[in-house]
C-alpha atoms as a PDB file:
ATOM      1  CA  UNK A   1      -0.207 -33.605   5.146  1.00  0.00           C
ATOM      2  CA  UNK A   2       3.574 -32.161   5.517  1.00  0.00           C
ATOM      3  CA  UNK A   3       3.935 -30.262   2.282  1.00  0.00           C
ATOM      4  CA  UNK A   4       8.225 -31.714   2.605  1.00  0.00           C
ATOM      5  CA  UNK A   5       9.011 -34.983   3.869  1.00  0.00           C
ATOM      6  CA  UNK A   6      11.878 -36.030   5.994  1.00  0.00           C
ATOM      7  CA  UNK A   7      14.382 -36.252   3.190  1.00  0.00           C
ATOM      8  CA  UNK A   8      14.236 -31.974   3.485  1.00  0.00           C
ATOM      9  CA  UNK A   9      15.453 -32.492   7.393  1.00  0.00           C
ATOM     10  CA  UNK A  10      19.157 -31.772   6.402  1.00  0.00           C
ATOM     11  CA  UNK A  11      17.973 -29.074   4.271  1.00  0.00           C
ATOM     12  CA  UNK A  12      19.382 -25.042   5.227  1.00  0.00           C
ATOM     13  CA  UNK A  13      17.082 -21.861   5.335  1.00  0.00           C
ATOM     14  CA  UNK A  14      19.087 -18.645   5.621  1.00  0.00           C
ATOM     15  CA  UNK A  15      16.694 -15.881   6.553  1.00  0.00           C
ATOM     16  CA  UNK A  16      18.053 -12.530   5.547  1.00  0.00           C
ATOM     17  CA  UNK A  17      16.284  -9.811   7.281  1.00  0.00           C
ATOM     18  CA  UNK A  18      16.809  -5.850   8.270  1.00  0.00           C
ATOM     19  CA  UNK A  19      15.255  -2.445   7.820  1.00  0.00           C
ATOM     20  CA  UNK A  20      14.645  -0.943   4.602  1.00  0.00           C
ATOM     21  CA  UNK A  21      17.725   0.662   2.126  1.00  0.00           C
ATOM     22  CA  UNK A  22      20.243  -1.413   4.276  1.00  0.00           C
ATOM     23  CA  UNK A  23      21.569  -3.320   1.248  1.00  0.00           C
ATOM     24  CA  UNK A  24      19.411  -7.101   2.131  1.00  0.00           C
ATOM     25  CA  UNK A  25      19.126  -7.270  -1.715  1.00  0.00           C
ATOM     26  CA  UNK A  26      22.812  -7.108  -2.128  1.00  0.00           C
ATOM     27  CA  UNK A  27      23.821  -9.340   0.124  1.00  0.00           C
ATOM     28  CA  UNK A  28      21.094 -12.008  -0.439  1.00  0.00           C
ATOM     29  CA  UNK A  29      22.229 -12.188  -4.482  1.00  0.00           C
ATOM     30  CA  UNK A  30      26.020 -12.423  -2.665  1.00  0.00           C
ATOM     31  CA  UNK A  31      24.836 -15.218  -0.570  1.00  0.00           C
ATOM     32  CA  UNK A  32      22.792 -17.300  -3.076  1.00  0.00           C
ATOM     33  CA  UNK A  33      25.096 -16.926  -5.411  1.00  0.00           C
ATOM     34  CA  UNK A  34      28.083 -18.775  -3.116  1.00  0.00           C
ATOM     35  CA  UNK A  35      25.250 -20.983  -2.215  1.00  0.00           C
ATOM     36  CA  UNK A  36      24.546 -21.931  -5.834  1.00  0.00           C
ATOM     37  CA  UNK A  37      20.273 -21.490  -4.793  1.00  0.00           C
ATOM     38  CA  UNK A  38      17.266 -19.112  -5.080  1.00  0.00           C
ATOM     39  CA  UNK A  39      15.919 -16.350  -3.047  1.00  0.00           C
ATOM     40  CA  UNK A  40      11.982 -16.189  -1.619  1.00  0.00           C
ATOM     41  CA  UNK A  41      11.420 -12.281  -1.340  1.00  0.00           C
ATOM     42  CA  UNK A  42      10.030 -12.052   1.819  1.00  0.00           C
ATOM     43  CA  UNK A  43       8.207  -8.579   1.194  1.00  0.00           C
ATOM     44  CA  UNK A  44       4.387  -7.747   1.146  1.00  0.00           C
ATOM     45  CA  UNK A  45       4.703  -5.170  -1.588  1.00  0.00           C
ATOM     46  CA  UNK A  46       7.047  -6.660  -4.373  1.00  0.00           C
ATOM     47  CA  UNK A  47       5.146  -9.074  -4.549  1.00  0.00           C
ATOM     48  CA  UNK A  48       2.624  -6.980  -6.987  1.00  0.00           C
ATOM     49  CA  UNK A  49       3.523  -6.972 -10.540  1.00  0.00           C
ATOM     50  CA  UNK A  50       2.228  -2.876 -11.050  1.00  0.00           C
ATOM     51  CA  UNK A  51       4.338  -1.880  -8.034  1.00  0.00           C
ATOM     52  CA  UNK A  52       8.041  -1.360  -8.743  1.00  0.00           C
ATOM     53  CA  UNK A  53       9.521   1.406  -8.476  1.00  0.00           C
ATOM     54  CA  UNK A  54       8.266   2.540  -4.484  1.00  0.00           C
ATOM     55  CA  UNK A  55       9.203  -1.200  -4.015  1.00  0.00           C
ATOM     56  CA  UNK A  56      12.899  -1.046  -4.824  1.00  0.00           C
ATOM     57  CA  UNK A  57      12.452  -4.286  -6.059  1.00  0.00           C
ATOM     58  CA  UNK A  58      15.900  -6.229  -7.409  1.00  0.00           C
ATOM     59  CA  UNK A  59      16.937  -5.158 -11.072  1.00  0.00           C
ATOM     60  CA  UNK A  60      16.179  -7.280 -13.893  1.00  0.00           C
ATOM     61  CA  UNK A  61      20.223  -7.639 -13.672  1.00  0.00           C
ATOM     62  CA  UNK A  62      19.942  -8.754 -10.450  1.00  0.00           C
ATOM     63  CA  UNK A  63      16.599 -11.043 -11.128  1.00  0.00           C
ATOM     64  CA  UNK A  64      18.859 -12.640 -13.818  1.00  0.00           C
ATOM     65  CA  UNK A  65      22.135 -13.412 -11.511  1.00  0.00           C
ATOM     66  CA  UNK A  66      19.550 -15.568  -9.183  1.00  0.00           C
ATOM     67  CA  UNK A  67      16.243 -16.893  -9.258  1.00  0.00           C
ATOM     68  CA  UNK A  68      13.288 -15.503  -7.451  1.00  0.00           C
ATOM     69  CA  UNK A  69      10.416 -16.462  -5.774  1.00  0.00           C
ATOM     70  CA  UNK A  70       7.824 -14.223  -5.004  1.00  0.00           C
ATOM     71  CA  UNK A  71       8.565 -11.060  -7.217  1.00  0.00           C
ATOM     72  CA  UNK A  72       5.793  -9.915  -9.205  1.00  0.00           C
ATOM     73  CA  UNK A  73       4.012 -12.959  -8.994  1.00  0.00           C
ATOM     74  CA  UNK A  74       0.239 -11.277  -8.210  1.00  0.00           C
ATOM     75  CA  UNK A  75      -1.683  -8.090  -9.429  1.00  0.00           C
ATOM     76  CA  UNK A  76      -2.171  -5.216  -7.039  1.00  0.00           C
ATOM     77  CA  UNK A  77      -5.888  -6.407  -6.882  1.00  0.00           C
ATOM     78  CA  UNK A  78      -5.494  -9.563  -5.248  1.00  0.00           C
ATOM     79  CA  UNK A  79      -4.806  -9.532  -1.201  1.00  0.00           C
ATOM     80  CA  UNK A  80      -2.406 -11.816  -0.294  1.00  0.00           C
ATOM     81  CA  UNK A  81      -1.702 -12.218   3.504  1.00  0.00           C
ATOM     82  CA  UNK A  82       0.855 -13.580   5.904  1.00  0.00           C
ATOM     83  CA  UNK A  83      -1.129 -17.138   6.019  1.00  0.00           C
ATOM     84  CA  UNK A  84      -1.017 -16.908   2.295  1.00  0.00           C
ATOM     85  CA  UNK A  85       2.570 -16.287   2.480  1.00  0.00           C
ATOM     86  CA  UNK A  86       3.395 -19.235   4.462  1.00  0.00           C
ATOM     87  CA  UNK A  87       1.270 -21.622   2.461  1.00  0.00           C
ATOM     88  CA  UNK A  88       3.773 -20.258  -0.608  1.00  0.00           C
ATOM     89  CA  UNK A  89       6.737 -20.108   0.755  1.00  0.00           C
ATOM     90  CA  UNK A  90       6.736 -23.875   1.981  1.00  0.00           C
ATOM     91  CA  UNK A  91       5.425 -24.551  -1.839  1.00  0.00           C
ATOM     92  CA  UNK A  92       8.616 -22.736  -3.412  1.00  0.00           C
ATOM     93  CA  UNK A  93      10.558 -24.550  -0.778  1.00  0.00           C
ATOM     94  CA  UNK A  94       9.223 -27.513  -1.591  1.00  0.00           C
ATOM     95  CA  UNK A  95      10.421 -27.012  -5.150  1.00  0.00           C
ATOM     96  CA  UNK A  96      13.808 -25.465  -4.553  1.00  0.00           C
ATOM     97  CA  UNK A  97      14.906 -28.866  -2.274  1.00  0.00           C
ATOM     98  CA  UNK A  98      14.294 -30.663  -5.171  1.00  0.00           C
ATOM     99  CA  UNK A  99      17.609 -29.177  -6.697  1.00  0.00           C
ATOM    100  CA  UNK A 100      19.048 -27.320  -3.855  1.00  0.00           C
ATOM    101  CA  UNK A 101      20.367 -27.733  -0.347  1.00  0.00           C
ATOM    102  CA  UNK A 102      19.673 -24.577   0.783  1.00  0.00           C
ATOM    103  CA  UNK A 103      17.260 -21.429  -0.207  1.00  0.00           C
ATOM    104  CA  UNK A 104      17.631 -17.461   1.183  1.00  0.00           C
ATOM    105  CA  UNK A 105      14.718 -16.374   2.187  1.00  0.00           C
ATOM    106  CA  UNK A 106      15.314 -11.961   1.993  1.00  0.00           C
ATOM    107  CA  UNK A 107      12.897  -9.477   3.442  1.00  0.00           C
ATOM    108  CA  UNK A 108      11.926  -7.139   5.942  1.00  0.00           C
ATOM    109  CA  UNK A 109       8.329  -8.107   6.250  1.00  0.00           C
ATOM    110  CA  UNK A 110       8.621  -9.070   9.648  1.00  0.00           C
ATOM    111  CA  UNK A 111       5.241 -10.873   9.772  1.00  0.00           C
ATOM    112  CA  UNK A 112       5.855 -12.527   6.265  1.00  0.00           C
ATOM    113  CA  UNK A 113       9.008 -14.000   8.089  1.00  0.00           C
ATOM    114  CA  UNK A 114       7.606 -14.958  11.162  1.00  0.00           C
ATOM    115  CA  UNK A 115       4.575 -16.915   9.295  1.00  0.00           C
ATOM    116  CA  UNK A 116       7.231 -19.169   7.275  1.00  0.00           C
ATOM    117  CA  UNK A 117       9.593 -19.758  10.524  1.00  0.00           C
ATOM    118  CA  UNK A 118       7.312 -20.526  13.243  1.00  0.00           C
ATOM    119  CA  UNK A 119       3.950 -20.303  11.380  1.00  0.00           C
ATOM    120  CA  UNK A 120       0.698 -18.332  12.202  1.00  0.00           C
ATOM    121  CA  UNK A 121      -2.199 -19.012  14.965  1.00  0.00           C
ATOM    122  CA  UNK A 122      -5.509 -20.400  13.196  1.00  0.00           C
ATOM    123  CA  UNK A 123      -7.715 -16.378  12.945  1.00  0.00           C
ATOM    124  CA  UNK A 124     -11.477 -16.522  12.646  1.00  0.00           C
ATOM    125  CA  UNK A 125     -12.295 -14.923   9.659  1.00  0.00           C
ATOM    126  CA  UNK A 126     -13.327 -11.293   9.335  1.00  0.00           C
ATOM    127  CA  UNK A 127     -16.667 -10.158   7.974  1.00  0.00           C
ATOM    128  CA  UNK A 128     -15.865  -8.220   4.719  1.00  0.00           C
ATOM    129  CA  UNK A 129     -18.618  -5.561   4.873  1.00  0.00           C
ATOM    130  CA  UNK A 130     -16.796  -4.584   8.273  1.00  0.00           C
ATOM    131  CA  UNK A 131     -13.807  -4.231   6.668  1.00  0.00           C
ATOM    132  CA  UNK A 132     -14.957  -1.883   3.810  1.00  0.00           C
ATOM    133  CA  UNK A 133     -16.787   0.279   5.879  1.00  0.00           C
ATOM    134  CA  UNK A 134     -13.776   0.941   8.584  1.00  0.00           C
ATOM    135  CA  UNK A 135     -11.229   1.463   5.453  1.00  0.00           C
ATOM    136  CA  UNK A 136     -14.127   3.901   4.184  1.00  0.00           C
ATOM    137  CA  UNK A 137     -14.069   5.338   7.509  1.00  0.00           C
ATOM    138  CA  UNK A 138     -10.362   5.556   8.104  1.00  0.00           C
ATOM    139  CA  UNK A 139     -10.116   7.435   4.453  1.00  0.00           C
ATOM    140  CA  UNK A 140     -12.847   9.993   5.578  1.00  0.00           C
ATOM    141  CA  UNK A 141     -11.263  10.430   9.102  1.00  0.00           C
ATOM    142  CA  UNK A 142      -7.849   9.956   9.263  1.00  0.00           C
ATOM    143  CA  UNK A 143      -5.147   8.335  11.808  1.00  0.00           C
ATOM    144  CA  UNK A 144      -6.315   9.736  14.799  1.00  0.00           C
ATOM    145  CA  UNK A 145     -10.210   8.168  14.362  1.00  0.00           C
ATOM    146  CA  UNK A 146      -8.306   5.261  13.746  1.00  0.00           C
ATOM    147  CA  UNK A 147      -6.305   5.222  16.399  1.00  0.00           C
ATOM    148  CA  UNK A 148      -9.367   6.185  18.732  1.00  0.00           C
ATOM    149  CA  UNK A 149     -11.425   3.528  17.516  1.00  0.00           C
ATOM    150  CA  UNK A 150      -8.667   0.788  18.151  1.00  0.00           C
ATOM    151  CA  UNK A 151      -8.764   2.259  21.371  1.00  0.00           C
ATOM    152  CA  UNK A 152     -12.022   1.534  21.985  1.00  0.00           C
ATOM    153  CA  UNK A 153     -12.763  -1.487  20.498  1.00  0.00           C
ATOM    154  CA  UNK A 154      -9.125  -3.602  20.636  1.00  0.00           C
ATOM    155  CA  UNK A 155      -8.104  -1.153  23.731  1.00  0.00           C
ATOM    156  CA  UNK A 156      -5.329  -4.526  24.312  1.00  0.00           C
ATOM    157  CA  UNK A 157      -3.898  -3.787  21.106  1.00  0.00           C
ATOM    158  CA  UNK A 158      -3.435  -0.621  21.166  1.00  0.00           C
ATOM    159  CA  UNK A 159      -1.771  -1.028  24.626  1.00  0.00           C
ATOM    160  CA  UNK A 160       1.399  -2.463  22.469  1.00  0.00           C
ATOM    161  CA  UNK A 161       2.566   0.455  20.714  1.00  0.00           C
ATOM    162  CA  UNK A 162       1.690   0.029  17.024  1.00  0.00           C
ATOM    163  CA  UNK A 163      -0.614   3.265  16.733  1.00  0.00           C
ATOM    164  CA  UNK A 164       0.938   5.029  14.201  1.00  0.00           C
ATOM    165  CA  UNK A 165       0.787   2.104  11.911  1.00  0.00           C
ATOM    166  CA  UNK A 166      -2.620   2.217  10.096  1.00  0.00           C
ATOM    167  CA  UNK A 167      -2.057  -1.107   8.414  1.00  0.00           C
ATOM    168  CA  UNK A 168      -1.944  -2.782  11.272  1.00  0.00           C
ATOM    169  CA  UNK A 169      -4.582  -0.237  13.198  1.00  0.00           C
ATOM    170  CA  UNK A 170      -7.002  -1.513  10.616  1.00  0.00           C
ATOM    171  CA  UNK A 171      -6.865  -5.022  10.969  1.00  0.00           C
ATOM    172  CA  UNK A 172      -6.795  -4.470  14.735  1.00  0.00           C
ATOM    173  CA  UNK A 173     -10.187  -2.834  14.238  1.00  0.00           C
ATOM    174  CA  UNK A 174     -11.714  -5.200  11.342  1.00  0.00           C
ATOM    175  CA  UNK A 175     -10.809  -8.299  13.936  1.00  0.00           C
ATOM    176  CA  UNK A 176     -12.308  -6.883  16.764  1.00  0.00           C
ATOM    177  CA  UNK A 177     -15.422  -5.596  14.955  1.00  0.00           C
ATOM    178  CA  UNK A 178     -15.917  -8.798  13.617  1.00  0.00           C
ATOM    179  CA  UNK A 179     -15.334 -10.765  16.145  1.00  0.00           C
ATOM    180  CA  UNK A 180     -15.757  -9.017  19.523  1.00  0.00           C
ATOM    181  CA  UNK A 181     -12.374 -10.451  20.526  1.00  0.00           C
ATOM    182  CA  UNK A 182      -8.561  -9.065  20.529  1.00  0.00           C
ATOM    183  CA  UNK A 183      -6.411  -9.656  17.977  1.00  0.00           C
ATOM    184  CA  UNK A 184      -4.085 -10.376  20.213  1.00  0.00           C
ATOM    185  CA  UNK A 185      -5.458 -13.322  21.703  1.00  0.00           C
ATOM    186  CA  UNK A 186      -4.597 -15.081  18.600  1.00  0.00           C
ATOM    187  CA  UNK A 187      -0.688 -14.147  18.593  1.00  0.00           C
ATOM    188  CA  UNK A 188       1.888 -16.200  20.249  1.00  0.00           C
ATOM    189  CA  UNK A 189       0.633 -20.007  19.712  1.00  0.00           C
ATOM    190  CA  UNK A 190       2.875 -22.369  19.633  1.00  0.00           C
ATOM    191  CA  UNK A 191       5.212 -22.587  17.331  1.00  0.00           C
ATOM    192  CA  UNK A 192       5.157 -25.117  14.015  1.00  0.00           C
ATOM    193  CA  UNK A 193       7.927 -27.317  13.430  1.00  0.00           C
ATOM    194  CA  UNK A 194       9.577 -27.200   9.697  1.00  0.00           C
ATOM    195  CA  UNK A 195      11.579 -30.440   8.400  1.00  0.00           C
ATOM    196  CA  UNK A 196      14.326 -28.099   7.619  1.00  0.00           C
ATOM    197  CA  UNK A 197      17.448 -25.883   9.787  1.00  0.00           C
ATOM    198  CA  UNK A 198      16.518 -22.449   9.817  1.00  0.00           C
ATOM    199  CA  UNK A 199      19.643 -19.868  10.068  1.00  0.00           C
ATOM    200  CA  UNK A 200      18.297 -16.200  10.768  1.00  0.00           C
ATOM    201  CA  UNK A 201      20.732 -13.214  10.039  1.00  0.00           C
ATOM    202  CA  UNK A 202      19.790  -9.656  10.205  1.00  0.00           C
ATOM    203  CA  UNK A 203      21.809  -6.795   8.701  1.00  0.00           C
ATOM    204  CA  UNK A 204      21.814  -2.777  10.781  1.00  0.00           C
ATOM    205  CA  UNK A 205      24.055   0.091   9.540  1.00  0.00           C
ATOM    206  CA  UNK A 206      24.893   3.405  12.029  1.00  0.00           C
ATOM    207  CA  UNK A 207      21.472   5.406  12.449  1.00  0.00           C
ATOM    208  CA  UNK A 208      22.830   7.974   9.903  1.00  0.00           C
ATOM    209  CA  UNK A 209      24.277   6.027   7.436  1.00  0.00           C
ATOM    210  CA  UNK A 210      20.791   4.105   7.221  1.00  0.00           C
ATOM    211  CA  UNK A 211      18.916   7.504   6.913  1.00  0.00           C
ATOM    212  CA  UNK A 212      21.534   8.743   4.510  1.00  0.00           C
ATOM    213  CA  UNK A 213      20.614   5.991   2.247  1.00  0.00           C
ATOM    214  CA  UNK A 214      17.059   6.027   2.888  1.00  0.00           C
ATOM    215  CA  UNK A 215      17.021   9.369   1.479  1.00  0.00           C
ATOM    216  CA  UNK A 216      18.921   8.869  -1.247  1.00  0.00           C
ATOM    217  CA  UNK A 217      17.068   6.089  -1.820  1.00  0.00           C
ATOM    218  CA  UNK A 218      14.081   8.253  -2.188  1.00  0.00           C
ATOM    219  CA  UNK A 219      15.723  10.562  -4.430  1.00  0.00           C
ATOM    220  CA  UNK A 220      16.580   8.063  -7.091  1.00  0.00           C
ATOM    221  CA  UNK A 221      12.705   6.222  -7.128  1.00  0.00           C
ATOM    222  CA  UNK A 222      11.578  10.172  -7.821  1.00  0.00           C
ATOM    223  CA  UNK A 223      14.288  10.285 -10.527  1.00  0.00           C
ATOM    224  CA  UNK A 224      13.151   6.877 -12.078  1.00  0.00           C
ATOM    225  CA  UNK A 225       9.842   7.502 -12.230  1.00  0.00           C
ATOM    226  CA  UNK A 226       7.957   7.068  -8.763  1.00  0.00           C
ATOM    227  CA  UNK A 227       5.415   9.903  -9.550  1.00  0.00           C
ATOM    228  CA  UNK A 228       4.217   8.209 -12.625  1.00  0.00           C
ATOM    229  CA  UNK A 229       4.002   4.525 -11.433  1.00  0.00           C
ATOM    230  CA  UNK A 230       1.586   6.533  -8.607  1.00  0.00           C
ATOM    231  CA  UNK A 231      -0.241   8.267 -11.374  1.00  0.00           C
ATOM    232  CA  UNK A 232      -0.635   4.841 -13.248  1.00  0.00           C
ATOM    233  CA  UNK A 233      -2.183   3.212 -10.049  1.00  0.00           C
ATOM    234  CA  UNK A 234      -4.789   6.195  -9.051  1.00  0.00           C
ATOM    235  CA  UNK A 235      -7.805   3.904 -10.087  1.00  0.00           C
ATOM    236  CA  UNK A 236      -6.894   1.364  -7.745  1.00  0.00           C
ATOM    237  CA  UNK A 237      -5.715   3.943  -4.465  1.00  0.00           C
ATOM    238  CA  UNK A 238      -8.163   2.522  -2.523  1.00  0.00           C
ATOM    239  CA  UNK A 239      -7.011  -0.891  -2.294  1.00  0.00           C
ATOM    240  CA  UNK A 240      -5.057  -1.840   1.142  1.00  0.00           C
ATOM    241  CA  UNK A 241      -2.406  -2.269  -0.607  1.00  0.00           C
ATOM    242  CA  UNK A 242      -1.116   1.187  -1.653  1.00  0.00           C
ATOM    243  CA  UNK A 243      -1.790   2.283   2.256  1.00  0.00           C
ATOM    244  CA  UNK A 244       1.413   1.941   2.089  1.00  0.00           C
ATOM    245  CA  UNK A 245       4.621   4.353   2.182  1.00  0.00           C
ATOM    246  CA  UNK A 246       5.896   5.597  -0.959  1.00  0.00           C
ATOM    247  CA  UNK A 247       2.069   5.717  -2.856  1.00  0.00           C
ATOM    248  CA  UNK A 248       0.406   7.098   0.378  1.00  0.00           C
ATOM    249  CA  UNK A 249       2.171  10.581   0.486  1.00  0.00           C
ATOM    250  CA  UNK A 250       2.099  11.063  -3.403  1.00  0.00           C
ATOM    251  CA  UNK A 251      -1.730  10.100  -3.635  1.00  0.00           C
ATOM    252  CA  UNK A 252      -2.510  13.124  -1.621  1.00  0.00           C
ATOM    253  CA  UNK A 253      -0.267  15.444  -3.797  1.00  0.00           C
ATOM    254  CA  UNK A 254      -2.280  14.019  -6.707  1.00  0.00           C
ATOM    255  CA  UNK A 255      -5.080  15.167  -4.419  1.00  0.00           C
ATOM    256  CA  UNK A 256      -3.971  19.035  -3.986  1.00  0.00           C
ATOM    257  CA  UNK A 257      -3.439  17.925  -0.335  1.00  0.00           C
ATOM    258  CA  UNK A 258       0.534  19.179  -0.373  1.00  0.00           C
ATOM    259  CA  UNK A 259       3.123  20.092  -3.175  1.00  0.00           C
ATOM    260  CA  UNK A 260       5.432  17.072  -4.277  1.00  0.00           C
ATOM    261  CA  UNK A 261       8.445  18.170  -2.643  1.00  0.00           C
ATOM    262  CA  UNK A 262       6.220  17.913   0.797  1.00  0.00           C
ATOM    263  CA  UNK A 263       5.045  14.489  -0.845  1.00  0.00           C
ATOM    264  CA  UNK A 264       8.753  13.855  -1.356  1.00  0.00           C
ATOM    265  CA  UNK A 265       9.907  14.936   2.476  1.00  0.00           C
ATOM    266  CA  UNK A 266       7.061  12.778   3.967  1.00  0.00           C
ATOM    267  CA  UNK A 267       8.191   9.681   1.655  1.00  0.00           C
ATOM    268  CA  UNK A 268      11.774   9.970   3.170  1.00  0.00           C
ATOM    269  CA  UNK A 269      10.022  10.482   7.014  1.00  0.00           C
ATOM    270  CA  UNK A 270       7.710   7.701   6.852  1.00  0.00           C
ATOM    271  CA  UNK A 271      10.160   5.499   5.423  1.00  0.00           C
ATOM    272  CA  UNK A 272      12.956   6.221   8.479  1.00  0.00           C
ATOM    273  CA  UNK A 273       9.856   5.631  11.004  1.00  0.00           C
ATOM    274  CA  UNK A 274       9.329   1.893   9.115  1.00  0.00           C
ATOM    275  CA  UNK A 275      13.225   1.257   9.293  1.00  0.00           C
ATOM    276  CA  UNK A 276      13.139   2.228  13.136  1.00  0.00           C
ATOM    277  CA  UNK A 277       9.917  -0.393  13.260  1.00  0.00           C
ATOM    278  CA  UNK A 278      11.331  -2.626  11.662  1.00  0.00           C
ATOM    279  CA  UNK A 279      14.859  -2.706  13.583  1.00  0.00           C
ATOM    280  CA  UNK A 280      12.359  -2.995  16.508  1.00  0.00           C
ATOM    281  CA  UNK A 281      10.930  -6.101  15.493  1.00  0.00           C
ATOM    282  CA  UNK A 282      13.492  -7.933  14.589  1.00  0.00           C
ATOM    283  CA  UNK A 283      15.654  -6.939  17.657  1.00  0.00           C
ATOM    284  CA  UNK A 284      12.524  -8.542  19.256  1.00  0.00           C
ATOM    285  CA  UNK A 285      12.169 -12.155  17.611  1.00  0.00           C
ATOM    286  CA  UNK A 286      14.606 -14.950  18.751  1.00  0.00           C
ATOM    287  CA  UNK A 287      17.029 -16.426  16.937  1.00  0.00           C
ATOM    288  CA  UNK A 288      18.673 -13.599  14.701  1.00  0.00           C
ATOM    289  CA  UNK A 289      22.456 -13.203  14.292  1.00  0.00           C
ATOM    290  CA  UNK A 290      23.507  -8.977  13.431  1.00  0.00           C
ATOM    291  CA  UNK A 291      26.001  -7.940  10.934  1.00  0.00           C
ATOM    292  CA  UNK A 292      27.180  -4.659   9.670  1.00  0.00           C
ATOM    293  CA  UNK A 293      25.740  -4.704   6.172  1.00  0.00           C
ATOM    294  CA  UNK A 294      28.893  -3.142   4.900  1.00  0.00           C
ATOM    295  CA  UNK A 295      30.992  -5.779   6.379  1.00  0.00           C
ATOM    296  CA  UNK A 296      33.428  -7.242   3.033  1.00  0.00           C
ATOM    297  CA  UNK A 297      32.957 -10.509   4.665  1.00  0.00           C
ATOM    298  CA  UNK A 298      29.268 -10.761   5.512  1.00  0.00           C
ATOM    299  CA  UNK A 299      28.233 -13.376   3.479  1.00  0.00           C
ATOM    300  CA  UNK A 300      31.039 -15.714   4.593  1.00  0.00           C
ATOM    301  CA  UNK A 301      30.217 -15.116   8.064  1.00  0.00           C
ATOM    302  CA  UNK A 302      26.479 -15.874   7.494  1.00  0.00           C
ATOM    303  CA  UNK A 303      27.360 -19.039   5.434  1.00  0.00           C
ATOM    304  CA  UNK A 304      29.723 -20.182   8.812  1.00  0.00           C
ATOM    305  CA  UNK A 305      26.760 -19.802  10.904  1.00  0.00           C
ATOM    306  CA  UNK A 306      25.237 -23.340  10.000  1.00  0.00           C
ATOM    307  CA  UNK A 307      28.218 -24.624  11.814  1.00  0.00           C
END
């Protein structure tokens, strides 16, 4: 059963996408504010109440201009997935057309994104003793076992250029250990229908300026307290979901592994290589319209787009 009837069909979506510290949050507060509506965060980390800071998740300032969906609404021990994310994301649309014409939907989960706009392909289900013993693996090992066990097992996958992604590497390797089959054969179904206009935007800044701020950006979590929020979430480091840039790199200064101004350098690297992924992938999907993010009049030019 549709979880929004036909009544939603004149209903508006603007999807608010781009790379990491290009200002989405900004310009998504600017936007639903002129819209009189509520934002959907459409990121897989912010989503965890105990991770904040390495999140750069909105202000409580900026939590109180708008309403938001999908901020801190799980603990860091629950997995919650791109199918999960599209089952919720219909839900809280569901509830904001009851009020609203239009939601933002801001993020630069590309997946997350992808799984509320066109929805996900139907995956056979992994076998969870596979899974522990490949993340037990990959934490013994390292990237490059990873990356030569994808090779071997999902040799397809690995053919498309995400092998310095270990998120990704690892699911690669759970699917086809589970299932004997590609991932990849279960990508690029077709795509769902939604009973509501979808209106994709996606904001880029000059390569410099983006890694300027990225840096900075870095800088200021350190200042606010980045190394502590790590500290506080040591007895859960081996849950998938503080693989993840920003806890990574400080976990292993915890460890002895490097000092934390190495920690520190490698935070600011990895995050530039995600930006450069995720400018990648969204240059990639259909559909998206590109602004400068420092353009005065982006959010009236987003807003004219529905026209």
């Amino acid at each position: 059963m549709d979880l929004m009837n036909s009544a939603t069909a004149s209903k508006i979506v603007y999807v608010l996408a781009g790379p990491t510290a290009v200002g989405k949050t900004a310009v998504s507060i600017a936007l639903a504010e002129k819209l009189d509506t509520c934002i959907i965060s459409a990121d897989s980390r912010q989503c965890y109440k105990e991770m904040s800071i390495g999140t750069a998740k909105p202000s409580g300032e900026e939590l109180e201009k708008v309403p938001h969906y999908f901020i801190d609404a799980f603990s860091v021990e629950q997995n919650i997935s791109a199918a999960d994310f599209e089952t919720l994301s219909l839900n809280y649309l569901h509830e904001i057309f009851q009020e609203h014409n239009t939601a933002v939907v801001c993020g630069g989960t590309g997946l997350y994104i992808k799984a509320l706009t066109d929805g996900l392909d139907e995956m056979p289900a992994i076998d969870e003793g596979i899974a522990e013993e490949v993340n037990e693996l990959y934490r013994q090992n390292g990237l490059r076992w990873l990356q030569s066990e994808v090779k071997h097992f999902d040799p397809e996958f690995y053919a498309t250029g995400e092998i310095q992604n270990p998120a990704r590497l690892l699911r690669a390797l759970v699917f086809a250990r589970s299932n004997g089959k590609s991932i990849t054969q279960f990508r690029g179904g077709e795509k769902k229908e939604r009973p509501f206009t979808i209106v994709k935007s996606a904001l880029d800044l000059p390569r410099n300026v983006l890694y300027e701020r990225i840096n900075s950006r870095v800088d200021t979590m350190i200042h606010d307290g980045l190394v502590d929020e790590v500290k506080s979430l040591l007895r859960f480091r081996q849950l998938k979901n503080l693989q993840t840039v920003g806890y990574s790199e400080l976990f292993d200064y915890f460890d002895g592994k490097c000092s934390l101004q190495e920690a520190i350098e490698k935070i600011k690297q990895h995050s530039r290589n995600y930006a450069k992924r995720q400018l990648t992938w969204f240059r990639n999907q259909p559909g998206y319209h590109w602004f400068a993010a420092d353009d005065i009049d982006v959010v009236e030019k987003i807003m004219a787009l529905k026209n």
